[in-house]
C-alpha atoms as a PDB file:
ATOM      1  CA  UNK A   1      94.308  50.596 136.182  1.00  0.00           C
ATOM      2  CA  UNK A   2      94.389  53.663 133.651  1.00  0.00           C
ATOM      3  CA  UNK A   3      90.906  54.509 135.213  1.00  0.00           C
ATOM      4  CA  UNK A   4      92.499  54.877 138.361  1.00  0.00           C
ATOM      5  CA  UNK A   5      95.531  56.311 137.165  1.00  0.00           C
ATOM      6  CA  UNK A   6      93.381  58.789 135.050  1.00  0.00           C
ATOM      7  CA  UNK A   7      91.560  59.928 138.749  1.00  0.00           C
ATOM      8  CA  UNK A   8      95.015  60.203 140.263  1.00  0.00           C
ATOM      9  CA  UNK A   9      95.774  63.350 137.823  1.00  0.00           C
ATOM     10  CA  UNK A  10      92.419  64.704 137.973  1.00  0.00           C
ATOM     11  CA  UNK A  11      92.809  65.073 141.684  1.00  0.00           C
ATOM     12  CA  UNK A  12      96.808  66.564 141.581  1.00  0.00           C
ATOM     13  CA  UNK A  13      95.616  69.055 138.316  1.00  0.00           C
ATOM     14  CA  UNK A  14      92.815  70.127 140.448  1.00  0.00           C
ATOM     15  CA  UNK A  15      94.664  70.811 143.989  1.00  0.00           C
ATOM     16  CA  UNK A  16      97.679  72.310 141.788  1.00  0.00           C
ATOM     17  CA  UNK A  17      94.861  74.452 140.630  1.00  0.00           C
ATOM     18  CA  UNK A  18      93.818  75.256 143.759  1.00  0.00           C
ATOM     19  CA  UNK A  19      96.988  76.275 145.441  1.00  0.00           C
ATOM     20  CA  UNK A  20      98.453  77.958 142.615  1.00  0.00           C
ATOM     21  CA  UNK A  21      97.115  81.452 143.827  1.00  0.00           C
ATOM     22  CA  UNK A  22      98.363  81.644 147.303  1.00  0.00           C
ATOM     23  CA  UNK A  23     101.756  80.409 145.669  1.00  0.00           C
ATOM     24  CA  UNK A  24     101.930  82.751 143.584  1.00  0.00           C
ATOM     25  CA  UNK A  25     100.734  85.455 146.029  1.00  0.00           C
ATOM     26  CA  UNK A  26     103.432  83.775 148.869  1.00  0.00           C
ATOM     27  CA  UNK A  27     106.211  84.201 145.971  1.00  0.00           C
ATOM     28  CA  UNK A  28     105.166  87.770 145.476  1.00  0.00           C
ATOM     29  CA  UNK A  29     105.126  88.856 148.803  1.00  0.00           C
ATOM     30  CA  UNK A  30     108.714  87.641 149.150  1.00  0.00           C
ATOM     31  CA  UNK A  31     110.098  88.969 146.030  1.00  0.00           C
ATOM     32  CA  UNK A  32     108.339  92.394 147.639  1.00  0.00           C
ATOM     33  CA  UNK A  33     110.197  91.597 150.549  1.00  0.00           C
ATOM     34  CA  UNK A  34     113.478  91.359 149.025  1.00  0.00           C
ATOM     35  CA  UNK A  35     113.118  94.845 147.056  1.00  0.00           C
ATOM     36  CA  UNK A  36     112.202  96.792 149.947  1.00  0.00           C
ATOM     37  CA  UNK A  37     115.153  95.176 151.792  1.00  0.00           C
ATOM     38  CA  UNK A  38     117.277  96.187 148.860  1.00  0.00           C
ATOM     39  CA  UNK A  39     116.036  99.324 148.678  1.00  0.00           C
ATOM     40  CA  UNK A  40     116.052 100.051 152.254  1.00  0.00           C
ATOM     41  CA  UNK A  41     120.074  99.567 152.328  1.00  0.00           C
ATOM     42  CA  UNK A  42     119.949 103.024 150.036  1.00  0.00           C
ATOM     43  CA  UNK A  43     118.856 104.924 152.190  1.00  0.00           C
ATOM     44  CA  UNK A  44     122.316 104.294 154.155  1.00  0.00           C
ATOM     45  CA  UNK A  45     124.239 105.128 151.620  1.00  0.00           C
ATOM     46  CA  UNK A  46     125.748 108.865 150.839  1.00  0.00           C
ATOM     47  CA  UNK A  47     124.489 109.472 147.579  1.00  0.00           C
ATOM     48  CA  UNK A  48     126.828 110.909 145.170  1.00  0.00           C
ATOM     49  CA  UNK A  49     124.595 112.104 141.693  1.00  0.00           C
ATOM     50  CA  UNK A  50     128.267 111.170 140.068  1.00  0.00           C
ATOM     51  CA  UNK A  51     128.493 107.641 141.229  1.00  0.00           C
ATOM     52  CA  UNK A  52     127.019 104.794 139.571  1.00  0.00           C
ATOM     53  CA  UNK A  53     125.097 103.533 143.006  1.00  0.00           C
ATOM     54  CA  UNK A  54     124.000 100.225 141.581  1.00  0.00           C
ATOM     55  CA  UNK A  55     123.437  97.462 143.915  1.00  0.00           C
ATOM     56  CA  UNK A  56     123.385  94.052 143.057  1.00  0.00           C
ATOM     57  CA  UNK A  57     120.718  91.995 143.569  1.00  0.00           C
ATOM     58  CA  UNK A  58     120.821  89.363 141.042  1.00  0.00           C
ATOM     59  CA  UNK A  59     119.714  86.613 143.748  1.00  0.00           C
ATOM     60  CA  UNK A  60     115.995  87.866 143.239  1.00  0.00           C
ATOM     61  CA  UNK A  61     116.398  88.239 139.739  1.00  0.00           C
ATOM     62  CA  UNK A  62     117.246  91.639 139.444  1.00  0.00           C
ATOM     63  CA  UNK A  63     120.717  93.167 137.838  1.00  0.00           C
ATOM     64  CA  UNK A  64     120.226  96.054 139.969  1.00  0.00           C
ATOM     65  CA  UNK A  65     118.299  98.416 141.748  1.00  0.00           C
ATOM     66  CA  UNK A  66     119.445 101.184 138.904  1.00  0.00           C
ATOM     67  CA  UNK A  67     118.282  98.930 135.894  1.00  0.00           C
ATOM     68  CA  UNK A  68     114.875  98.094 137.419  1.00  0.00           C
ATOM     69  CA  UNK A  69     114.016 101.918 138.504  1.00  0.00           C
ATOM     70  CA  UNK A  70     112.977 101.294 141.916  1.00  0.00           C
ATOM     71  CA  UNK A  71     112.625 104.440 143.472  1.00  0.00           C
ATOM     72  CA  UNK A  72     110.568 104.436 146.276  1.00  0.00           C
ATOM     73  CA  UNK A  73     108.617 102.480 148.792  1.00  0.00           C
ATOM     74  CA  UNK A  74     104.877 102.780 149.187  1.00  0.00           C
ATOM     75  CA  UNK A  75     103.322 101.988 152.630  1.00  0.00           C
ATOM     76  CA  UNK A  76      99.093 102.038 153.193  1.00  0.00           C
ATOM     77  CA  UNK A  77      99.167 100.802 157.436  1.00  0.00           C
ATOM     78  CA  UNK A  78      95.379 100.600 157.056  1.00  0.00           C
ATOM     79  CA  UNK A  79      95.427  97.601 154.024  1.00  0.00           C
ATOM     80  CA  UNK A  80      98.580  96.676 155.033  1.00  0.00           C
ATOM     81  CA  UNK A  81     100.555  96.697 152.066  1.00  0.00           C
ATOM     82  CA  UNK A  82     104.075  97.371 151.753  1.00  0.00           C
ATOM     83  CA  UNK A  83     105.379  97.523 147.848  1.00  0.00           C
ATOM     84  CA  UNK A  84     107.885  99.027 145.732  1.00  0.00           C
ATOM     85  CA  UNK A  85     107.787 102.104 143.250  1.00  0.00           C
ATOM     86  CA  UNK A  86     109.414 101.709 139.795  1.00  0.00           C
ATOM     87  CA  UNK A  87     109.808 104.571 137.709  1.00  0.00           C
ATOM     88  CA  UNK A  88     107.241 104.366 135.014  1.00  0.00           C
ATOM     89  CA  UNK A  89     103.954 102.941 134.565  1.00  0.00           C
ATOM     90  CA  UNK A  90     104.883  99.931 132.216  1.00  0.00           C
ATOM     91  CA  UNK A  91     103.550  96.608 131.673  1.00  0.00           C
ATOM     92  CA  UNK A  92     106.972  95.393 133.199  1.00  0.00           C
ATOM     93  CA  UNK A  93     106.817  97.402 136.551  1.00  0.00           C
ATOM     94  CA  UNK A  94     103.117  97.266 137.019  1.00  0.00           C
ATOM     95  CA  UNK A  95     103.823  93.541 137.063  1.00  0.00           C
ATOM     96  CA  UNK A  96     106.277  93.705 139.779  1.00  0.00           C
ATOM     97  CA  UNK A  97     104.976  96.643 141.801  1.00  0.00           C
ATOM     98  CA  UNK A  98     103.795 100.039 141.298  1.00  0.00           C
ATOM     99  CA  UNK A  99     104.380 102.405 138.863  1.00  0.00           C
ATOM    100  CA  UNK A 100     104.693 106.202 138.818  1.00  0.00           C
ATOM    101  CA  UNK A 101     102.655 108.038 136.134  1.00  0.00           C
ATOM    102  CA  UNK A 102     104.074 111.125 136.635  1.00  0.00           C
ATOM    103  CA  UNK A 103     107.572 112.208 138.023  1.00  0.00           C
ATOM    104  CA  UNK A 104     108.758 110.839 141.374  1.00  0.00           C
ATOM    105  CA  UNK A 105     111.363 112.738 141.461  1.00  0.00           C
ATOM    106  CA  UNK A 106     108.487 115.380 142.659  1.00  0.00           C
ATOM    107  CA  UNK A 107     107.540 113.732 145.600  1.00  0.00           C
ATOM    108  CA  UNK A 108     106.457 115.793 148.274  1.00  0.00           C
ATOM    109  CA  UNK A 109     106.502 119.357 146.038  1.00  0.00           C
ATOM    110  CA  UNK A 110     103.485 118.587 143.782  1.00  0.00           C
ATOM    111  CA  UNK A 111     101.147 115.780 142.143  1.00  0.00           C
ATOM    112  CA  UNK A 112     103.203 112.733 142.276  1.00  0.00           C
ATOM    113  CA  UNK A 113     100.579 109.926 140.749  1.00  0.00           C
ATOM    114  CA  UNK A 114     101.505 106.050 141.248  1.00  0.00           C
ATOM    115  CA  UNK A 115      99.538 103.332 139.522  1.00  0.00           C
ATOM    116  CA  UNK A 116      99.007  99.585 140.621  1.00  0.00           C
ATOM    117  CA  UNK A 117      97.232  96.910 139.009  1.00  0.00           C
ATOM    118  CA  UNK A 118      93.783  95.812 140.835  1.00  0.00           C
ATOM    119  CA  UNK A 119      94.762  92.170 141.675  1.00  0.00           C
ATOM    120  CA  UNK A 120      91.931  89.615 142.538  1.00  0.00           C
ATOM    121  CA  UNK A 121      94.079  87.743 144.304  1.00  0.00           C
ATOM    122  CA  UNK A 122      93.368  89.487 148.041  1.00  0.00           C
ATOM    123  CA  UNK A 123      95.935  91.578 149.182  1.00  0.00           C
ATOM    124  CA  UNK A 124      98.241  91.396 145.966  1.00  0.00           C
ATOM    125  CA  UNK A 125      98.577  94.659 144.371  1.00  0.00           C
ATOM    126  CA  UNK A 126      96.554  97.276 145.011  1.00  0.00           C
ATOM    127  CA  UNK A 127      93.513  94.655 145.228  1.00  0.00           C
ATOM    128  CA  UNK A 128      92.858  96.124 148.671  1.00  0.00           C
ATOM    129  CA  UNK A 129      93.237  99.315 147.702  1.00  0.00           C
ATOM    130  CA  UNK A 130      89.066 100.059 147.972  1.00  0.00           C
ATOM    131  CA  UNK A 131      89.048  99.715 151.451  1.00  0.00           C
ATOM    132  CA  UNK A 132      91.130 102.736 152.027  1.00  0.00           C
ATOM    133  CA  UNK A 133      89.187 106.047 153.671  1.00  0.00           C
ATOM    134  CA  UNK A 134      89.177 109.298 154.332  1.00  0.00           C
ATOM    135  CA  UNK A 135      91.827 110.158 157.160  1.00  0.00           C
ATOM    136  CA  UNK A 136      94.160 106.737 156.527  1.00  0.00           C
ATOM    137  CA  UNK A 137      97.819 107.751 155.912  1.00  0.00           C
ATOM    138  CA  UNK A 138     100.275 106.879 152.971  1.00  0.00           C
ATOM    139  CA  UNK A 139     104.181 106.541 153.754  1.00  0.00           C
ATOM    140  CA  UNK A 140     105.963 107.095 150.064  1.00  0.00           C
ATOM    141  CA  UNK A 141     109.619 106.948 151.117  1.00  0.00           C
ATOM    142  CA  UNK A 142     112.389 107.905 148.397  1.00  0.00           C
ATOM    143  CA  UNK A 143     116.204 107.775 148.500  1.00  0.00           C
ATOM    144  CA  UNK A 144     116.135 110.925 150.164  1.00  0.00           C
ATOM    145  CA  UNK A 145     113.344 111.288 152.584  1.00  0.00           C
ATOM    146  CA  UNK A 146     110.191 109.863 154.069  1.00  0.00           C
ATOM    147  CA  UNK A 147     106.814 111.813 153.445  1.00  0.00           C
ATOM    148  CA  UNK A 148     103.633 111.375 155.254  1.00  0.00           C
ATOM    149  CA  UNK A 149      99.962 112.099 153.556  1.00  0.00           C
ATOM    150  CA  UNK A 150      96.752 111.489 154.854  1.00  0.00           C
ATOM    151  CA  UNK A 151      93.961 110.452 152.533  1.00  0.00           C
ATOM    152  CA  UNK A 152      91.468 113.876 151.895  1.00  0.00           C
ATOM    153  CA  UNK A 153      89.634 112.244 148.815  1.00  0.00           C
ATOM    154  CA  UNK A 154      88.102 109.077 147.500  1.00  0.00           C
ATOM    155  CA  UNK A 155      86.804 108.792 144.127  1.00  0.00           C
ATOM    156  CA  UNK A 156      86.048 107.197 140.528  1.00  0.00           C
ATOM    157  CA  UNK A 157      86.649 108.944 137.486  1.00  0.00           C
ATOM    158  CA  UNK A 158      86.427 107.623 133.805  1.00  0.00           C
ATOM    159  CA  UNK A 159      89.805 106.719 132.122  1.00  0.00           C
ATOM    160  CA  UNK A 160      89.841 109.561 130.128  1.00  0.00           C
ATOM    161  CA  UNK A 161      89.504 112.049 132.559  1.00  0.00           C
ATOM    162  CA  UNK A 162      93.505 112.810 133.080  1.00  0.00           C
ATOM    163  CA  UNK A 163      92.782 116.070 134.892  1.00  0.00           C
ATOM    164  CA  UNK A 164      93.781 113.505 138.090  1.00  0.00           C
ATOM    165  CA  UNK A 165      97.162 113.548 136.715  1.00  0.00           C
ATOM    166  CA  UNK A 166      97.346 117.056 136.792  1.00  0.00           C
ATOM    167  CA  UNK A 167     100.018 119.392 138.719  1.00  0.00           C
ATOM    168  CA  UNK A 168      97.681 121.414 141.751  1.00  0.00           C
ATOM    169  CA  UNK A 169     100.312 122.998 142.922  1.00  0.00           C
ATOM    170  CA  UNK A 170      99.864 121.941 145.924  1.00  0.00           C
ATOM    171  CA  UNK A 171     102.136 118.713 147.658  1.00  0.00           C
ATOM    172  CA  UNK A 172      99.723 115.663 146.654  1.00  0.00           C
ATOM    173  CA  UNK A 173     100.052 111.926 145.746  1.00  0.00           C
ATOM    174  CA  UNK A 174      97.746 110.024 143.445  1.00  0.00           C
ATOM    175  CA  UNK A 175      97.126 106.311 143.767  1.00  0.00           C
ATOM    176  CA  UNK A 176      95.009 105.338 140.763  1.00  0.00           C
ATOM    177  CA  UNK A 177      94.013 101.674 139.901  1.00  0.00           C
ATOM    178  CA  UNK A 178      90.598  99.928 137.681  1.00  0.00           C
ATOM    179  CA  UNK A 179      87.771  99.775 139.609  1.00  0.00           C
ATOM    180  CA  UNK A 180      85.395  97.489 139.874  1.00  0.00           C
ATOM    181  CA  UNK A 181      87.544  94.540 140.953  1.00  0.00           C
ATOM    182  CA  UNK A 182      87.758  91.871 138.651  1.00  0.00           C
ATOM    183  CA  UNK A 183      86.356  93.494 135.769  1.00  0.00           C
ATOM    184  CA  UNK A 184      87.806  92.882 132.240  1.00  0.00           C
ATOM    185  CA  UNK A 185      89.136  95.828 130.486  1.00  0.00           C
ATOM    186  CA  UNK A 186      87.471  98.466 133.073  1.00  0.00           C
ATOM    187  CA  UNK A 187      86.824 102.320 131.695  1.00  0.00           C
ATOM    188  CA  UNK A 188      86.793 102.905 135.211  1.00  0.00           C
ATOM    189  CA  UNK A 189      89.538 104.476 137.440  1.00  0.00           C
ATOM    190  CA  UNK A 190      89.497 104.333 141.501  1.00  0.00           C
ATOM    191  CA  UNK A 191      91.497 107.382 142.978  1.00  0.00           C
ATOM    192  CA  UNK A 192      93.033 108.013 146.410  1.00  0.00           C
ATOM    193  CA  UNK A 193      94.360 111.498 147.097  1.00  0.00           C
ATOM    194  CA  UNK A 194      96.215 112.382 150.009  1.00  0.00           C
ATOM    195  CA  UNK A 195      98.044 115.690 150.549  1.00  0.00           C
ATOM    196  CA  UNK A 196     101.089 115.795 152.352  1.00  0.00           C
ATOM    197  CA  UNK A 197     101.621 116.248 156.703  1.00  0.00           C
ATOM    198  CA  UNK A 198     104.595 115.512 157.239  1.00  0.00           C
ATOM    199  CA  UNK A 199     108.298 114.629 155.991  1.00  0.00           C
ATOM    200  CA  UNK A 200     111.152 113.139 157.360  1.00  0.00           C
ATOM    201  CA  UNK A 201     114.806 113.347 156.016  1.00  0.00           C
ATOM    202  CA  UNK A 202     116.833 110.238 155.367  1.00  0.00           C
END
């Protein structure tokens, strides 16, 4: 009887292992859902800079969209992925979306660089984020407008090498993430540059 008993949890600790990473990626893609929804419903608002705009969304866990700094929405059509920008590349926002290295606030005038971790659960994250080329577009989409770029560079640099980061002076965005997939503690950083075509006002 304990035998038996003994298989019985062997089998339910082994299938609980085995589903645990498409629930965890289903849960993600719905909390991702309900930020861009959130975030989405800005964009309808008249924003006053003297008005406290936050919203509350405390049914996905959130107090508000002003006390988790999302800022943006970041759209790649060719990986399909869909996720929100926080402002800041912290532990805390690279754990629930993207993060922006450098200013967003510059979006669309100069360098704006967003980071993602390099999930290896498949299309969590930037995981996909390799298979991007030359020519693909990237929708980054603020409280105040929508701006188009189209990929002109793919490359690997070393960690170090910040010059990525840089201002060009010229209307970029920066996607960086590890590279190679699955790697622990990579010194290796994949980047996607794409320089802006088009913008669209809210």
């Amino acid at each position: 009887m304990i035998r038996k008993l003994f298989i019985v949890m062997l089998v339910i600790v082994g299938v609980s292992l085995l589903l645990y990473p498409k629930l965890e990626a289903f849960y993600f893609a719905g909390e991702q859902a309900d930020l861009v929804k959130e975030f989405e419903l800005l964009s309808s608002i008249d924003v006053d800079e003297n008005e406290d705009h936050t919203l509350d969304v405390s049914n996905n866990g959130l107090q508000g969209i002003g006390d988790t700094s999302v800022v943006g929405i970041l759209r790649l059509e060719a990986i399909d992925l869909e996720l929100a920008i926080f402002e800041g590349a912290s532990n805390e926002n690279l754990d629930r979306g993207l993060g922006s290295i450098t200013s967003f606030d510059q979006v669309g005038t100069s360098n704006v660089s967003i980071a993602g971790h390099r999930s290896v659960t498949d299309g969590k994250l930037f995981n996909r984020l390799g298979e991007v080329e030359q020519g693909d577009t990237i929708d980054v989409i603020s409280r105040y407008g929508q701006y188009v770029f189209v990929v002109d560079d793919v490359f690997v640099v070393h960690q170090s090498d910040v010059s990525v980061l840089e201002d060009t002076g010229e209307a970029v965005v920066t996607l960086v993430t590890c590279t190679p997939i699955g790697a622990k503690d990579p010194e290796d950083r994949l980047i996607i540059r794409g320089s802006l075509i088009e913008t669209f006002g809210m």
